[in-house]
Protein backbone atom coordinates (compact mmCIF):
# COMPACT_ATOMS: atom_id res chain seq x y z
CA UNK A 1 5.05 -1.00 -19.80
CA UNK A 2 5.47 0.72 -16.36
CA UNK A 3 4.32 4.59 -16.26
CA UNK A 4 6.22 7.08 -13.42
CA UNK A 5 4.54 10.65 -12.73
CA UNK A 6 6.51 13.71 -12.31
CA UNK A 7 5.79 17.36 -11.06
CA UNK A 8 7.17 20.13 -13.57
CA UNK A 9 8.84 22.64 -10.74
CA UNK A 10 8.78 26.27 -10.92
CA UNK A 11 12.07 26.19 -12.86
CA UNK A 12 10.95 23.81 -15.27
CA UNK A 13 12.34 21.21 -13.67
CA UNK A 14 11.39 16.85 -13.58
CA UNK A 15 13.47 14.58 -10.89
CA UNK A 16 13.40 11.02 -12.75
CA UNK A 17 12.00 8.81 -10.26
CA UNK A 18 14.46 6.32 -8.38
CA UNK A 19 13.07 3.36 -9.79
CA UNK A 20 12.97 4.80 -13.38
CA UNK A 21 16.70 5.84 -13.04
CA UNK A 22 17.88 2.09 -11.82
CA UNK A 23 15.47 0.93 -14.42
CA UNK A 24 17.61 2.58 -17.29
CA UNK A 25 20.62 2.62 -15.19
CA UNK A 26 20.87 6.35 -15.33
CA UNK A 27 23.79 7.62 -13.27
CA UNK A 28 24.69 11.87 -12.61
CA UNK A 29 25.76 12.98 -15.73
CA UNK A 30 24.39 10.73 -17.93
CA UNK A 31 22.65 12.75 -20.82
CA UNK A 32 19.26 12.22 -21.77
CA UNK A 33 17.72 13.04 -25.46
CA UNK A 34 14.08 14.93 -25.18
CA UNK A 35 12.04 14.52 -28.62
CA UNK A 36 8.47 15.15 -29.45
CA UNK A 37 6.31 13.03 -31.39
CA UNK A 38 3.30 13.30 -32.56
CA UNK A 39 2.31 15.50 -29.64
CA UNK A 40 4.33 12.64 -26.86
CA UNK A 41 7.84 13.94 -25.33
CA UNK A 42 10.47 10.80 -25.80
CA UNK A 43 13.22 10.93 -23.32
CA UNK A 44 15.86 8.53 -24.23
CA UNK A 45 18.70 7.95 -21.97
CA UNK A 46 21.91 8.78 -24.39
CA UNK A 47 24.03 6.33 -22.31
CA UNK A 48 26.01 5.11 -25.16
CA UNK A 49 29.48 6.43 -25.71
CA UNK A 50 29.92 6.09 -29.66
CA UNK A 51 33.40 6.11 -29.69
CA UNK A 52 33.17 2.85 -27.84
CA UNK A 53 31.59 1.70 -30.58
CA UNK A 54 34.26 2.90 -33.48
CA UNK A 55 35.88 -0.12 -36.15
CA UNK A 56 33.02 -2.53 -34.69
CA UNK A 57 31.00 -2.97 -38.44
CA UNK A 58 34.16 -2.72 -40.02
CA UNK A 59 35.13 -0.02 -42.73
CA UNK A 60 32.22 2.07 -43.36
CA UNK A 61 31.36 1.83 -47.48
CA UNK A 62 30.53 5.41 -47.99
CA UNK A 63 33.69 6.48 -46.05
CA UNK A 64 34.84 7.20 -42.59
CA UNK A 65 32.24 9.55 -40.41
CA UNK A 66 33.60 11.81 -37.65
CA UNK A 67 32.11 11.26 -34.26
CA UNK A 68 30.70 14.20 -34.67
CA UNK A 69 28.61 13.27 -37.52
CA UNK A 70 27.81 9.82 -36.30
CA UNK A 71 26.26 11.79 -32.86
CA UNK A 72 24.46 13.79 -35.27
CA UNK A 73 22.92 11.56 -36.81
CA UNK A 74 21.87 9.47 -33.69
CA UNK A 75 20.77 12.47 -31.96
CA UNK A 76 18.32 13.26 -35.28
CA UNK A 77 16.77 9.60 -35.54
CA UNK A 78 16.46 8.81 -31.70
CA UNK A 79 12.91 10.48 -30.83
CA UNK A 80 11.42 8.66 -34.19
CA UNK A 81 12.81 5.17 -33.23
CA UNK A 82 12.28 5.17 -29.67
CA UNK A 83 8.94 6.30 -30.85
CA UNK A 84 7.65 2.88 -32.44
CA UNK A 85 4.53 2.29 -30.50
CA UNK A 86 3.20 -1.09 -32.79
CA UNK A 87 3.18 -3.08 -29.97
CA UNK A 88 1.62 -0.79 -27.64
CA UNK A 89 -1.40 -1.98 -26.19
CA UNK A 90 -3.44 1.16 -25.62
CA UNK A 91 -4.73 0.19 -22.08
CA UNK A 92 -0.96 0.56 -20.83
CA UNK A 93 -0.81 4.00 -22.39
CA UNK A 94 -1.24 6.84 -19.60
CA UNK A 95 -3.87 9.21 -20.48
C-alpha cells in the first residue's frame, strides 16, 4: 500500500498528489466519491461511466434500472466496498 500526505487549505481544499493522480489515472473532471468509515474518509475515483456498461450482464431479472438508479446504488455501496481492509497489514496503515 503506498500512503500520500495532503495539507487541508484554508478553503477546505486537498490537491491529489501527482503520483496518486497517474496512479488512479485521474484526469480534470474526473469525479471522485468521499465516504467515511468507521472514522477513515474513502475517496474512490468514480471513473466509470455506467452507461458504458449498459446490456453487458444481459437482461436484468428484476427488470430494467434507469441510470439513475444504477448510479444510486453505486454511489451508496462504494465507501463500504472500497472499505474492505482484510488484507491490510496494520504496519502499512498511516497513523
Amino acid at each position: 500500500m503506498t500512503v500520500w500526505e495532503a495539507t487541508i487549505s484554508a478553503k477546505g481544499q486537498v490537491t491529489i498528489p501527482k503520483e496518486m493522480r497517474e496512479a488512479l489515472d485521474l484526469r480534470p473532471g474526473d469525479q471522485l466519491i468521499y465516504s467515511v468509515v468507521d472514522g477513515e474518509v474513502i475517496i474512490t475515483p468514480k471513473n466509470v461511466d455506467f452507461k458504458d456498461l449498459a446490456g453487458l450482464l444481459g437482461s436484468p431479472p428484476n427488470g430494467a434500472a434507469t441510470l439513475d438508479e444504477i448510479d444510486a446504488s453505486v454511489l451508496e455501496a462504494a465507501g463500504t466496498n472500497a472499505a474492505d481492509t482484510k488484507d491490510t497489514d496494520s504496519s502499512d496503515v498511516a497513523a
